[in-house]
C-alpha atoms as a PDB file:
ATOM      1  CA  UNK A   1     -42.525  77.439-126.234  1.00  0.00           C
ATOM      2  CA  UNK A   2     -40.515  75.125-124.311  1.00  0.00           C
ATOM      3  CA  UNK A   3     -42.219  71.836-122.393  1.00  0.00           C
ATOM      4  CA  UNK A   4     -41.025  73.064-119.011  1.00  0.00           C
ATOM      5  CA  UNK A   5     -42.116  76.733-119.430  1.00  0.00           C
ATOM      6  CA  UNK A   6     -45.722  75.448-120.076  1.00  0.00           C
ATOM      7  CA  UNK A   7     -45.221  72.847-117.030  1.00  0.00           C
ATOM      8  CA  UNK A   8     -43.798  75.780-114.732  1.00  0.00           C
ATOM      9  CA  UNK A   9     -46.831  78.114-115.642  1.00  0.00           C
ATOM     10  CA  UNK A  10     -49.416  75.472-114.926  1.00  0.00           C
ATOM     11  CA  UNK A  11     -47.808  74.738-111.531  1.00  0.00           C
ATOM     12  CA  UNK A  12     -47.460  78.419-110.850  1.00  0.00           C
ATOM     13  CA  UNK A  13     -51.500  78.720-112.002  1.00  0.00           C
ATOM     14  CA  UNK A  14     -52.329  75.395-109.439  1.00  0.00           C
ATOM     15  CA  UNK A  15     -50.575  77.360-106.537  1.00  0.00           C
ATOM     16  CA  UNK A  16     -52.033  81.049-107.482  1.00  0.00           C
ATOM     17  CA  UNK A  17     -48.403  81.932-107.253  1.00  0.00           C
ATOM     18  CA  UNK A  18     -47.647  86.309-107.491  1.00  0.00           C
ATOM     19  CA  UNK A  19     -45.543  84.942-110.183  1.00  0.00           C
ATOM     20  CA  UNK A  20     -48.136  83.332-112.702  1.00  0.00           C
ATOM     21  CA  UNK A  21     -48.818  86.462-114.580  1.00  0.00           C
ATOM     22  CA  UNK A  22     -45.571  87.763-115.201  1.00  0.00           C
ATOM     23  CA  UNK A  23     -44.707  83.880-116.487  1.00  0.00           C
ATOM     24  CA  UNK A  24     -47.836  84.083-118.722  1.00  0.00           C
ATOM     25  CA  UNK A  25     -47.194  87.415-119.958  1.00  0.00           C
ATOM     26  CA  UNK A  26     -43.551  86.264-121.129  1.00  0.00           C
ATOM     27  CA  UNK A  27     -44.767  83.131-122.851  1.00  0.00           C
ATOM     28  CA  UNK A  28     -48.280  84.360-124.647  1.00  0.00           C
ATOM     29  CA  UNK A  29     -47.549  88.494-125.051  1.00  0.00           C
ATOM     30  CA  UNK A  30     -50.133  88.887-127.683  1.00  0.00           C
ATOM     31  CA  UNK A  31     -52.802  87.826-125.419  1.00  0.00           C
ATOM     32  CA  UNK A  32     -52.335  89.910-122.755  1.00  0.00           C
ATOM     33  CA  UNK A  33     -51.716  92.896-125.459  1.00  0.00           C
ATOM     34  CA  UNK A  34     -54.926  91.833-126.851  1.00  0.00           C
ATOM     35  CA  UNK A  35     -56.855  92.516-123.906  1.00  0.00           C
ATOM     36  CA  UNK A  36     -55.655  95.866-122.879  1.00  0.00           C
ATOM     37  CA  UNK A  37     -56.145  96.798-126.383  1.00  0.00           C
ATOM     38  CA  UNK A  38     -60.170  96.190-126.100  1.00  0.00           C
ATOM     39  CA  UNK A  39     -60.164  97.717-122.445  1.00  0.00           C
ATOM     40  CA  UNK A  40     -57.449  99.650-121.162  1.00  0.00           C
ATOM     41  CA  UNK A  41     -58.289 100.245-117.846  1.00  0.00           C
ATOM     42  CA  UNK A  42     -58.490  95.811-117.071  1.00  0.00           C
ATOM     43  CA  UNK A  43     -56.590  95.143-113.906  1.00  0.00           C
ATOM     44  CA  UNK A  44     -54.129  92.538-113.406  1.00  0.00           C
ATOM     45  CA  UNK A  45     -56.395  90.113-111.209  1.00  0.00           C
ATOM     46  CA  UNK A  46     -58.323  90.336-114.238  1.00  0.00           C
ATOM     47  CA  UNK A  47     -55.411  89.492-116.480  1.00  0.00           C
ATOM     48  CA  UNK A  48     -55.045  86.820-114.310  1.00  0.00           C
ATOM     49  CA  UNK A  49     -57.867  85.414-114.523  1.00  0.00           C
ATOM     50  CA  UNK A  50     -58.214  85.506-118.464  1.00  0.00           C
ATOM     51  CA  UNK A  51     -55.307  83.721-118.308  1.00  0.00           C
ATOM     52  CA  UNK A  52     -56.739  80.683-115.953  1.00  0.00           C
ATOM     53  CA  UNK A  53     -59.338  80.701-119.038  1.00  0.00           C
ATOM     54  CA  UNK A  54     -57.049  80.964-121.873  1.00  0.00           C
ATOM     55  CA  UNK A  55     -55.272  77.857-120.387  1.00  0.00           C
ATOM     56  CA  UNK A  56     -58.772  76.532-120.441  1.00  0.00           C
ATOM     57  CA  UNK A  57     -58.740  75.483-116.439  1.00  0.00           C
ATOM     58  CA  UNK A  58     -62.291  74.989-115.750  1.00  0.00           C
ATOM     59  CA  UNK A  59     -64.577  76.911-113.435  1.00  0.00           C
ATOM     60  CA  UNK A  60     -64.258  74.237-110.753  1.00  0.00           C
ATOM     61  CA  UNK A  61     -60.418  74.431-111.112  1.00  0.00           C
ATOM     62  CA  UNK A  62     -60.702  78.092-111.484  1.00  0.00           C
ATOM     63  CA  UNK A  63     -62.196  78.509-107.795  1.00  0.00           C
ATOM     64  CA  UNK A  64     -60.279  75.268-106.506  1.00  0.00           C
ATOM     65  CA  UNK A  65     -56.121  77.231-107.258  1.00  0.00           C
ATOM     66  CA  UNK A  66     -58.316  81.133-106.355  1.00  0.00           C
ATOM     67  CA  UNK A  67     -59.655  79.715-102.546  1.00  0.00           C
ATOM     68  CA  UNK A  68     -63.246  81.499-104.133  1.00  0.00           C
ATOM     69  CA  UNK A  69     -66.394  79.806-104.497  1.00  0.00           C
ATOM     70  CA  UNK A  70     -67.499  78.015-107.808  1.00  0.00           C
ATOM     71  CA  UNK A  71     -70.072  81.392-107.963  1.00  0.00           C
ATOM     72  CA  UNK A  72     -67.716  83.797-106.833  1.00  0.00           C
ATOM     73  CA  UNK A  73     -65.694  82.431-110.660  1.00  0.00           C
ATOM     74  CA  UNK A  74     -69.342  82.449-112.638  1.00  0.00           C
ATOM     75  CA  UNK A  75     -70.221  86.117-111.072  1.00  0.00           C
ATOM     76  CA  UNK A  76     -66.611  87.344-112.286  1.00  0.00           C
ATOM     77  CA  UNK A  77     -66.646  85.282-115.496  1.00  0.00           C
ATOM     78  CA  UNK A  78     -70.099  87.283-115.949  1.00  0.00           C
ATOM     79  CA  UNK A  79     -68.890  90.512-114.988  1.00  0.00           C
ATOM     80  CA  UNK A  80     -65.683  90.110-117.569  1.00  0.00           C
ATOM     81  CA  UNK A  81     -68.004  89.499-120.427  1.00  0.00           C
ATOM     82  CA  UNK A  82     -69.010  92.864-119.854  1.00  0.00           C
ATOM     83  CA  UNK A  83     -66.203  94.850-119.487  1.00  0.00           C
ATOM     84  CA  UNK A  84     -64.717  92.959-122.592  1.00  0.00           C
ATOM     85  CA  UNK A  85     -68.255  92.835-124.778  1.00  0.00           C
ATOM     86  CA  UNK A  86     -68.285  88.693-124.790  1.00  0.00           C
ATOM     87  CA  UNK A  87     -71.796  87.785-125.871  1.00  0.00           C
ATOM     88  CA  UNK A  88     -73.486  85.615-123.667  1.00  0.00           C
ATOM     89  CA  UNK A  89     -73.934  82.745-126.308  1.00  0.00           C
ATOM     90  CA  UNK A  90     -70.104  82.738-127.219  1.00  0.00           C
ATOM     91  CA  UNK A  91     -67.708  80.239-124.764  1.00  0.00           C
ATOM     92  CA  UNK A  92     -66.150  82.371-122.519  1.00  0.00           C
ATOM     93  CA  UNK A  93     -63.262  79.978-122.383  1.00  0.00           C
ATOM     94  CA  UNK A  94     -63.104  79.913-126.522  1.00  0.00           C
ATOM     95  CA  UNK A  95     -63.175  83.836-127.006  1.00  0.00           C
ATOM     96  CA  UNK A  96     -60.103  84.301-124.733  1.00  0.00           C
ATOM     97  CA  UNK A  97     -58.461  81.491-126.647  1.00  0.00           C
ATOM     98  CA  UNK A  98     -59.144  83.042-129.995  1.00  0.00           C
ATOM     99  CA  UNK A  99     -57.082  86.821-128.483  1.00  0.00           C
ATOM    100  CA  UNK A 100     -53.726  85.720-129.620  1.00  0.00           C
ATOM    101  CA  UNK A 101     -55.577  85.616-133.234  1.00  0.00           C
ATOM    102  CA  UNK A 102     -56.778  89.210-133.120  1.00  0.00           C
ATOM    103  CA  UNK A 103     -53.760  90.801-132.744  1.00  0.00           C
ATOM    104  CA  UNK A 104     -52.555  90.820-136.347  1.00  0.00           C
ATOM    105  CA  UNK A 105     -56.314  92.079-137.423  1.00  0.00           C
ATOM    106  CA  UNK A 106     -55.888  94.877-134.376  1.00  0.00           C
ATOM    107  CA  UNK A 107     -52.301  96.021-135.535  1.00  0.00           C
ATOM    108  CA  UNK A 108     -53.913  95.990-139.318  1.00  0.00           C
ATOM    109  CA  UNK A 109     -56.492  98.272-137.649  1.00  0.00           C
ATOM    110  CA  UNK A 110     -54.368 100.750-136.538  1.00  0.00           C
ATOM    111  CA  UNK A 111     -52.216 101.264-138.909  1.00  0.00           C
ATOM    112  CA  UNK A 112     -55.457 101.663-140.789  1.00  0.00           C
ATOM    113  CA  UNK A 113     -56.629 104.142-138.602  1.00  0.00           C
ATOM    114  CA  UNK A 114     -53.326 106.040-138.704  1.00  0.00           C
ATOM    115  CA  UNK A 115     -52.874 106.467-142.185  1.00  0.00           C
ATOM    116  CA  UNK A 116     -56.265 108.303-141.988  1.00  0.00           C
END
């Protein structure tokens, strides 16, 4: 990944720029794919904010670039770890780090599951 790809997503991130998500999509595909794999039906505010995560932008950050209160980010944080099945003693932050790993073990899956 280039230097100024990385630089232009965090600056899109800092702004909450429409554009952040499309940029993020581009650069880490497998994540994204990862998380639509374990729940379809996650919406692209969600998607967004996985990806604040993934780039590891804390909670204060988080709610500083959204305009939402540091609770409004722990309530949704909370709410995610639910619709994706995050236990509560794993690092949110860490699990959506550890998606762009997955995706060779969920392909292996389903070709598993296919050949069945």
């Amino acid at each position: 990944m280039e230097r100024n790809n990385f630089n232009n997503l965090i600056a899109l991130a800092k702004n909450n720029s429409a554009e952040f998500l499309t940029l993020f999509s581009e650069i880490y595909p497998d994540f994204v794919v990862s998380l639509k794999t374990i729940n379809p039906k996650i919406r692209s505010s969600e998607l967004e904010f996985c990806a604040l995560t993934f780039l590891n932008f804390s909670t204060k950050n988080i709610a500083q670039y959204t305009f939402v209160t540091i609770r409004a980010v722990q309530v949704r944080k909370n709410r995610l770890r639910k619709k994706l099945n995050i236990a509560s003693d794993i690092d949110f932050n860490c699990w959506m780090r550890e998606q762009t790993q997955r995706i060779p073990m969920i392909e292996q899956e389903q070709i598993a599951i296919e050949t069945i």
